[in-house]
PDB file of N, CA and C in Angstrom:
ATOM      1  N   UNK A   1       0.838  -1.183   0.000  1.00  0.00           N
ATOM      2  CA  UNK A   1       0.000   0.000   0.000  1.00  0.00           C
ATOM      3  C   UNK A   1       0.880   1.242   0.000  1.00  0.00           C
ATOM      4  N   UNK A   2       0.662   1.645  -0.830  1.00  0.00           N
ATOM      5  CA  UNK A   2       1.269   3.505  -1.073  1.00  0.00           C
ATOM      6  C   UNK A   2       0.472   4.180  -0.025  1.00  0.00           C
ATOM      7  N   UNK A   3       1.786   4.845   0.578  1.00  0.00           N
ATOM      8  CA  UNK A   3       1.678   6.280   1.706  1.00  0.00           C
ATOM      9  C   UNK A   3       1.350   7.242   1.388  1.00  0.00           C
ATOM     10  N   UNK A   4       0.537   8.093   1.661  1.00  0.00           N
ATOM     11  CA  UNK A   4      -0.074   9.232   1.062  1.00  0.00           C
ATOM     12  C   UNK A   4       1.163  10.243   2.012  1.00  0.00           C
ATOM     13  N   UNK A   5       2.099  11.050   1.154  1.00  0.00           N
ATOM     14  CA  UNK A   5       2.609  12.080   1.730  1.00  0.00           C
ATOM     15  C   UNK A   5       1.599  13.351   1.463  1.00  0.00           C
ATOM     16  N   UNK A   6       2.111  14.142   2.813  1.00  0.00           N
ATOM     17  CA  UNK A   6       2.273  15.754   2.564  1.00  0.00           C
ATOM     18  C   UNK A   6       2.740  16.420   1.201  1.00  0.00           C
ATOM     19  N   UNK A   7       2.929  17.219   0.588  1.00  0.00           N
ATOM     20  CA  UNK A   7       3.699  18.173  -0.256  1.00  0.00           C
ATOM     21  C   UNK A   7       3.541  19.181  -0.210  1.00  0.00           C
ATOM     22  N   UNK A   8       4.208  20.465   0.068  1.00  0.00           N
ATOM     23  CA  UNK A   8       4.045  21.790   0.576  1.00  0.00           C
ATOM     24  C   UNK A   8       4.673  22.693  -0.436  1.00  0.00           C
ATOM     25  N   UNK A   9       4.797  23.705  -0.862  1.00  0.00           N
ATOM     26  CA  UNK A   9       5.254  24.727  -1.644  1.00  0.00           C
ATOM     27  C   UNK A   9       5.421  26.243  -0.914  1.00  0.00           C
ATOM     28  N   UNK A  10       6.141  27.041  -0.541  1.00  0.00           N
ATOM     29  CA  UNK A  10       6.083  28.319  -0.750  1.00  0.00           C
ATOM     30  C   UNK A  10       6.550  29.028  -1.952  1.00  0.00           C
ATOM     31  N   UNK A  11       5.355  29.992  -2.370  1.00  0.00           N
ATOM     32  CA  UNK A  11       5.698  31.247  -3.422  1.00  0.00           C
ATOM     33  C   UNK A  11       6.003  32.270  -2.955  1.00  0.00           C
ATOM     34  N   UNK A  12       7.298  32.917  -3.008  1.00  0.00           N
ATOM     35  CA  UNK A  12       8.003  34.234  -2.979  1.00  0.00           C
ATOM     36  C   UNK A  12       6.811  35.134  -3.488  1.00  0.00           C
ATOM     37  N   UNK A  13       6.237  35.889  -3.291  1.00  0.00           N
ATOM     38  CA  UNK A  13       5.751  36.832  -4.154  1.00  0.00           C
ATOM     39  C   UNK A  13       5.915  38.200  -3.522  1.00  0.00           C
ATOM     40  N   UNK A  14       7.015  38.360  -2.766  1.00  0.00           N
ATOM     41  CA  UNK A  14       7.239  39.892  -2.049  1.00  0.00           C
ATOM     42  C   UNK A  14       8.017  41.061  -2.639  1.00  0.00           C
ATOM     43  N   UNK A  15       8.699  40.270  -3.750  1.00  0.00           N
ATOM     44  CA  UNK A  15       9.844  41.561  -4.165  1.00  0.00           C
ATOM     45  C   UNK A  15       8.757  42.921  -4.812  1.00  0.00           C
ATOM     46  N   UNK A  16      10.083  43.672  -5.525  1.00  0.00           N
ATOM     47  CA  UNK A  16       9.148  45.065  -5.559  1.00  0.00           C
ATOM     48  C   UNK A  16       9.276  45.445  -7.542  1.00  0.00           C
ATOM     49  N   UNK A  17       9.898  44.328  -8.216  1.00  0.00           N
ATOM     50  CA  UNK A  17       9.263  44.254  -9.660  1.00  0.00           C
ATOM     51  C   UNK A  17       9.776  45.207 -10.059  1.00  0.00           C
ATOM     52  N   UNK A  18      10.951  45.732  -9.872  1.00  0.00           N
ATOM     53  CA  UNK A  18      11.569  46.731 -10.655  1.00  0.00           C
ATOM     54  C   UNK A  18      12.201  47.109 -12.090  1.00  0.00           C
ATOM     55  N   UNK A  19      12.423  45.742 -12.340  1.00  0.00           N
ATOM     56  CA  UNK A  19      12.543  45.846 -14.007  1.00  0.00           C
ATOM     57  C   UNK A  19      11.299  45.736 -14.498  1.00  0.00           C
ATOM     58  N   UNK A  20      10.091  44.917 -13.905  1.00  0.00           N
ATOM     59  CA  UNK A  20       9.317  44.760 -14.524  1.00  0.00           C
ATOM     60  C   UNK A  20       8.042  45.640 -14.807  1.00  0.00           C
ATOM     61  N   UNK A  21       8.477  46.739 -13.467  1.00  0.00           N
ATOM     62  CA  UNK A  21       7.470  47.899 -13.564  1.00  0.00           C
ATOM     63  C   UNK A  21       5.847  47.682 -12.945  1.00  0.00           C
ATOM     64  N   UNK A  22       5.754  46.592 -12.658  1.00  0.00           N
ATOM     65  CA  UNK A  22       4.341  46.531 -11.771  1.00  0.00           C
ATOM     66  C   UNK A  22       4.695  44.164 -11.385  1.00  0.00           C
ATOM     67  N   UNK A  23       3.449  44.458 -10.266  1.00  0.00           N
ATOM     68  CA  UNK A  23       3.434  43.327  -9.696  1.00  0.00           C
ATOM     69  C   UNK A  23       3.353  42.073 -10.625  1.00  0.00           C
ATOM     70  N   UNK A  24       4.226  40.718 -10.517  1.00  0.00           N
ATOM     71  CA  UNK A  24       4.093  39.932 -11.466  1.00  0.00           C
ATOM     72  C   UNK A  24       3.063  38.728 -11.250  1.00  0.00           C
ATOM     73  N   UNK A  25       2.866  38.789 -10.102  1.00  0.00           N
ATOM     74  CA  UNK A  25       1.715  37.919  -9.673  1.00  0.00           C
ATOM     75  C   UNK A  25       1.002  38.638 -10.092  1.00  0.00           C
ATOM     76  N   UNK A  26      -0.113  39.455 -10.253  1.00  0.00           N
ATOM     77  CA  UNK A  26      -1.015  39.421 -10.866  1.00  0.00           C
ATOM     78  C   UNK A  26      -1.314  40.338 -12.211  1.00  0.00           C
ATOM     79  N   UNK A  27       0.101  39.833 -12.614  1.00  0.00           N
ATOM     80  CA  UNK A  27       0.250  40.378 -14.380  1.00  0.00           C
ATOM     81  C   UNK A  27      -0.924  39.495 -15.155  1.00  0.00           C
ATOM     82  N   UNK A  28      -1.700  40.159 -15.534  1.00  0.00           N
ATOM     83  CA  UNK A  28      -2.599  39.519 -16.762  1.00  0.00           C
ATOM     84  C   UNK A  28      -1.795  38.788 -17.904  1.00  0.00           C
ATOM     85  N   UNK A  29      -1.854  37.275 -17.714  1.00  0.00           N
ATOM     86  CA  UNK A  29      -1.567  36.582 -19.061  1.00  0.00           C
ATOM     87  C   UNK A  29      -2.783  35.883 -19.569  1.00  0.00           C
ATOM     88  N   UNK A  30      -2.970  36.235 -20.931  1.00  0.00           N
ATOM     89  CA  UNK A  30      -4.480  35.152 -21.053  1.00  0.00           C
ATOM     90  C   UNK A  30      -5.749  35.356 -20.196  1.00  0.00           C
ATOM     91  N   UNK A  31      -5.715  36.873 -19.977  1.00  0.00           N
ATOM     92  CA  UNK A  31      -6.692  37.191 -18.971  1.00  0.00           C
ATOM     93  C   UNK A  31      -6.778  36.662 -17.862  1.00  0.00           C
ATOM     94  N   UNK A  32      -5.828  36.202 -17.213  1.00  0.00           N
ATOM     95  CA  UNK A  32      -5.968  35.317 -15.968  1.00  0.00           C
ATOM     96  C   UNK A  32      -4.201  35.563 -15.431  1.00  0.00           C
ATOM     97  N   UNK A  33      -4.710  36.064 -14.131  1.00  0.00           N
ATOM     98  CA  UNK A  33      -3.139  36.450 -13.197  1.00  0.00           C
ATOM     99  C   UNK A  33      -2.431  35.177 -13.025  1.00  0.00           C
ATOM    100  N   UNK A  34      -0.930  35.618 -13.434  1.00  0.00           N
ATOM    101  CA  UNK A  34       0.137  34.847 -13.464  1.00  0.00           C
ATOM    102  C   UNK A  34      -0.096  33.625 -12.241  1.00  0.00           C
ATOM    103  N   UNK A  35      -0.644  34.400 -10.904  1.00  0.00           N
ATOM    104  CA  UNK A  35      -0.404  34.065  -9.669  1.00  0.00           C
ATOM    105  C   UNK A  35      -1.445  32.961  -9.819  1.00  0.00           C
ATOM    106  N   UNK A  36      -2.662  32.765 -10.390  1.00  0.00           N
ATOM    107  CA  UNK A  36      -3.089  31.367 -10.500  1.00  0.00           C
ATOM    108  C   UNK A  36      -2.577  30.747 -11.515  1.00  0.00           C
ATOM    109  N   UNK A  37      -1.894  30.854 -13.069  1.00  0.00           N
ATOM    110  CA  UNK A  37      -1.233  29.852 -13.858  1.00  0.00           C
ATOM    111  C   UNK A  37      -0.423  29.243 -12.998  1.00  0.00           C
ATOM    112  N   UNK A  38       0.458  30.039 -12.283  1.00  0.00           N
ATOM    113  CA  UNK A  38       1.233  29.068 -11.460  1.00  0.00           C
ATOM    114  C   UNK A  38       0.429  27.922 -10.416  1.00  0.00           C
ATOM    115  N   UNK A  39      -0.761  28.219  -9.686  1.00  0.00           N
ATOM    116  CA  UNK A  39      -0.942  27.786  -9.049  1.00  0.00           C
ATOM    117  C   UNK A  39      -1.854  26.564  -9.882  1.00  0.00           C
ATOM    118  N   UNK A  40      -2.494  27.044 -10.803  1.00  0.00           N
ATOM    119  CA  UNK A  40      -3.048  25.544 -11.578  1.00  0.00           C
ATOM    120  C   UNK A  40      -1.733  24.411 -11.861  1.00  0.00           C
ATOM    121  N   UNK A  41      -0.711  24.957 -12.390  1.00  0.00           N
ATOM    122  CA  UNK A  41       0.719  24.219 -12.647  1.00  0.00           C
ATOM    123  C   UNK A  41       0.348  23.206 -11.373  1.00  0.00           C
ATOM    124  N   UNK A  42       0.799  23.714 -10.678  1.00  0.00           N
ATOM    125  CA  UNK A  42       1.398  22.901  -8.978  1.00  0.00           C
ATOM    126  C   UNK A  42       0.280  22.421  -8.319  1.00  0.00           C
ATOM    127  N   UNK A  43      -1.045  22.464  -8.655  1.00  0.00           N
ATOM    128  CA  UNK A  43      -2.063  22.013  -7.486  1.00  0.00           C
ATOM    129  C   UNK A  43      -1.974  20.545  -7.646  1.00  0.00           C
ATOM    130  N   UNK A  44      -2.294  20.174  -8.659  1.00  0.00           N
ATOM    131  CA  UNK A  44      -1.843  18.657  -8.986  1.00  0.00           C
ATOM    132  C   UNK A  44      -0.912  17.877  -8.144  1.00  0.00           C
ATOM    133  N   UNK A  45       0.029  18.258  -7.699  1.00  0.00           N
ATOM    134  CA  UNK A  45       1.427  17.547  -7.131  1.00  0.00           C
ATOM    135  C   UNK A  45       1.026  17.778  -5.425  1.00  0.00           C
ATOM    136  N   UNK A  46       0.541  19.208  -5.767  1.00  0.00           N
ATOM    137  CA  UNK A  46       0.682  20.003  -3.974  1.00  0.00           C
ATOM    138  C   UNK A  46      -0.225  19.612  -3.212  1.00  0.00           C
ATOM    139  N   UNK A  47      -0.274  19.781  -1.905  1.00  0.00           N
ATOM    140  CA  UNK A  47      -1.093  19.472  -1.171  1.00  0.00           C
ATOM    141  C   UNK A  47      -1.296  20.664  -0.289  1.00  0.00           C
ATOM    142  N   UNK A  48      -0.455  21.801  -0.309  1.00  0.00           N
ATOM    143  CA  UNK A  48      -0.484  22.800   0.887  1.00  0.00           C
ATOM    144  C   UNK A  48       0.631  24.032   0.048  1.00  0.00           C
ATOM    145  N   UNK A  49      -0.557  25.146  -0.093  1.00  0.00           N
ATOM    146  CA  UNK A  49       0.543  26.714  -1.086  1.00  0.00           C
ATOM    147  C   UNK A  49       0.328  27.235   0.631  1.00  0.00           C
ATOM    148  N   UNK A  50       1.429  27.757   0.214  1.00  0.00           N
ATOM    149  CA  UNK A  50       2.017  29.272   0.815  1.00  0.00           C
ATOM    150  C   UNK A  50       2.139  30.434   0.345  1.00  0.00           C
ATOM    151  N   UNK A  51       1.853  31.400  -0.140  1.00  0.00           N
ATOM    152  CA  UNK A  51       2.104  32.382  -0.284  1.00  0.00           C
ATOM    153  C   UNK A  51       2.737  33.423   0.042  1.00  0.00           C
ATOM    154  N   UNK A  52       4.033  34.181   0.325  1.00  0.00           N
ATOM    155  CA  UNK A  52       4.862  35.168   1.172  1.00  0.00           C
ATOM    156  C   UNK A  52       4.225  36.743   0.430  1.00  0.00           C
ATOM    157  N   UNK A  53       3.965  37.442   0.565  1.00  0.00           N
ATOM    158  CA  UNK A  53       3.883  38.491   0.345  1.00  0.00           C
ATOM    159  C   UNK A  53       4.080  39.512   1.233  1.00  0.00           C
ATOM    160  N   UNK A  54       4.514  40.981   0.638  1.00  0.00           N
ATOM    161  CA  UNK A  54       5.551  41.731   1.965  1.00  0.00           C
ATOM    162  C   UNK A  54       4.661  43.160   2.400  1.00  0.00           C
ATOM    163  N   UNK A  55       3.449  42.977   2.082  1.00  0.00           N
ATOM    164  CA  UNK A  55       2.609  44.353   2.438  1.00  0.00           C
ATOM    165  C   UNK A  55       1.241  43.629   2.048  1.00  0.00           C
ATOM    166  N   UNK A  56       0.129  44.214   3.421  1.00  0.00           N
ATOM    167  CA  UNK A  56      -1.078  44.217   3.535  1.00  0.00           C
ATOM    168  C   UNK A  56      -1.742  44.850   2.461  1.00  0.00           C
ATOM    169  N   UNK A  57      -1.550  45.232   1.319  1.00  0.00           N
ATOM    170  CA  UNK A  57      -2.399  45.934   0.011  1.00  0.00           C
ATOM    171  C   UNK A  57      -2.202  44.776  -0.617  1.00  0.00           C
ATOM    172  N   UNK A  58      -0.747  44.199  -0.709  1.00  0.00           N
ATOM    173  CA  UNK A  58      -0.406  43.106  -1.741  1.00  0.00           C
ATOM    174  C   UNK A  58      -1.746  41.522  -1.481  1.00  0.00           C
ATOM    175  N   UNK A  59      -1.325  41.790   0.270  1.00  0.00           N
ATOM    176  CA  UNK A  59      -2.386  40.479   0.561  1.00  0.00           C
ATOM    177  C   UNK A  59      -3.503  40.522   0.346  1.00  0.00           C
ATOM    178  N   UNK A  60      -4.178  41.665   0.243  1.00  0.00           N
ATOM    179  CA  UNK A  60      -5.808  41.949  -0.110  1.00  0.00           C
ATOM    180  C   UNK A  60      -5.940  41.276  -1.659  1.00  0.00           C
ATOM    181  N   UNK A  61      -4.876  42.345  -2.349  1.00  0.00           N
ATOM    182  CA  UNK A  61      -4.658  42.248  -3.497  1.00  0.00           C
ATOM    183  C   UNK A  61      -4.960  40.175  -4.134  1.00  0.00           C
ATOM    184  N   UNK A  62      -3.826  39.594  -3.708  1.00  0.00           N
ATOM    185  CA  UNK A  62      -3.342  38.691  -3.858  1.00  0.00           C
ATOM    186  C   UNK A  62      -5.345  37.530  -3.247  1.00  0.00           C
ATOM    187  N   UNK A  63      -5.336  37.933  -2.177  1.00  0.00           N
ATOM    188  CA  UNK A  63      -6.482  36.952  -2.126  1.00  0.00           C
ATOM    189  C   UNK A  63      -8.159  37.536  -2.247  1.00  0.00           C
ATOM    190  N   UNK A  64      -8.350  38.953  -3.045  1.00  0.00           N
ATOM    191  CA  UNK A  64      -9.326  38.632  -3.988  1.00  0.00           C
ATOM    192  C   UNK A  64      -9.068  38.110  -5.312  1.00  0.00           C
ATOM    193  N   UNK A  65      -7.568  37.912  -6.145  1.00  0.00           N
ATOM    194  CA  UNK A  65      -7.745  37.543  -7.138  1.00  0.00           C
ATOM    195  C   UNK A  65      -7.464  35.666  -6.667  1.00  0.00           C
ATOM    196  N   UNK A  66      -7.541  35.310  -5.793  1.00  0.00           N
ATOM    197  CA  UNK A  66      -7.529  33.805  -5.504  1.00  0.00           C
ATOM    198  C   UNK A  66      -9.056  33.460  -4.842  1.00  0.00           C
ATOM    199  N   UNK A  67      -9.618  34.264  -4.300  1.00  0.00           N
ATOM    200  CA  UNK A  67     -11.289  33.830  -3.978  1.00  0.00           C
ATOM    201  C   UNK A  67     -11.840  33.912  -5.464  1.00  0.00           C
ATOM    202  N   UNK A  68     -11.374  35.123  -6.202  1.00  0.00           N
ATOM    203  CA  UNK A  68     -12.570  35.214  -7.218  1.00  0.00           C
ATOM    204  C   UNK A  68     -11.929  33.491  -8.510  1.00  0.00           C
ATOM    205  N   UNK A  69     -11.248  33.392  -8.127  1.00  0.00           N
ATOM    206  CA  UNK A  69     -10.721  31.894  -8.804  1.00  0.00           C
ATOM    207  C   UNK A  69     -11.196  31.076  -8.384  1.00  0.00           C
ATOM    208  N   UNK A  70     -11.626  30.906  -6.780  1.00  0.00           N
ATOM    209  CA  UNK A  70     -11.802  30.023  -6.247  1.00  0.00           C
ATOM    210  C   UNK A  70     -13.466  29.713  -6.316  1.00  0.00           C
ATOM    211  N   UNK A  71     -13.975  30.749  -6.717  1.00  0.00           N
ATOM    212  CA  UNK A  71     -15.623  30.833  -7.089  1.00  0.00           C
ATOM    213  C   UNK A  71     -15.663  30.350  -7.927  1.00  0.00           C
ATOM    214  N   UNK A  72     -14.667  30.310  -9.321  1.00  0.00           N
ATOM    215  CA  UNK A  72     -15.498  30.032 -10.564  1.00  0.00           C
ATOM    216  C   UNK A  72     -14.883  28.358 -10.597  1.00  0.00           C
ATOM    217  N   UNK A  73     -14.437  27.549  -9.082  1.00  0.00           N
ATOM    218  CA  UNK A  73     -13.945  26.372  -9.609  1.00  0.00           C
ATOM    219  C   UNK A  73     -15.177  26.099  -8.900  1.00  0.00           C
TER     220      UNK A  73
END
C-alpha cells in the first residue's frame, strides 16, 4: 500500500518588480493572473501553497484575485 505524503510549496511573491514595472503575480496573461497559472501548474502535485507576500495591500490584493478563482472552480 502507497503512503499518502504531505507536499508543501512556498511562493516568494514579495519583491518590488523593478525591471518589470508593476506586480508579477497578478500580471494579466491570457486574462488570468500569473499568480493562479502558477498555481493551476502545482495544485496537482501540492497538497499545501504558501504564499509570502511583503505588504497588507499586496495580501488583499493577492487573495481577492484567488477567492474570485476560487468561485469560478
Amino acid at each position: 500500500m502507497k503512503s499518502q505524503s504531505n507536499k508543501s510549496i512556498i511562493i516568494l511573491c514579495g519583491g518590488m518588480s523593478k525591471r518589470m514595472g508593476q506586480d508579477k503575480g497578478s500580471l494579466q496573461i491570457q486574462e488570468t493572473p500569473m499568480i493562479i497559472h502558477v498555481l493551476e501548474a502545482i495544485t496537482p502535485q501540492i497538497n499545501e501553497v504558501i504564499i509570502v507576500l511583503n505588504d497588507r495591500d499586496r495580501i488583499a490584493k493577492y487573495k481577492s484575485i484567488i477567492d474570485s478563482y476560487l468561485k469560478k472552480t
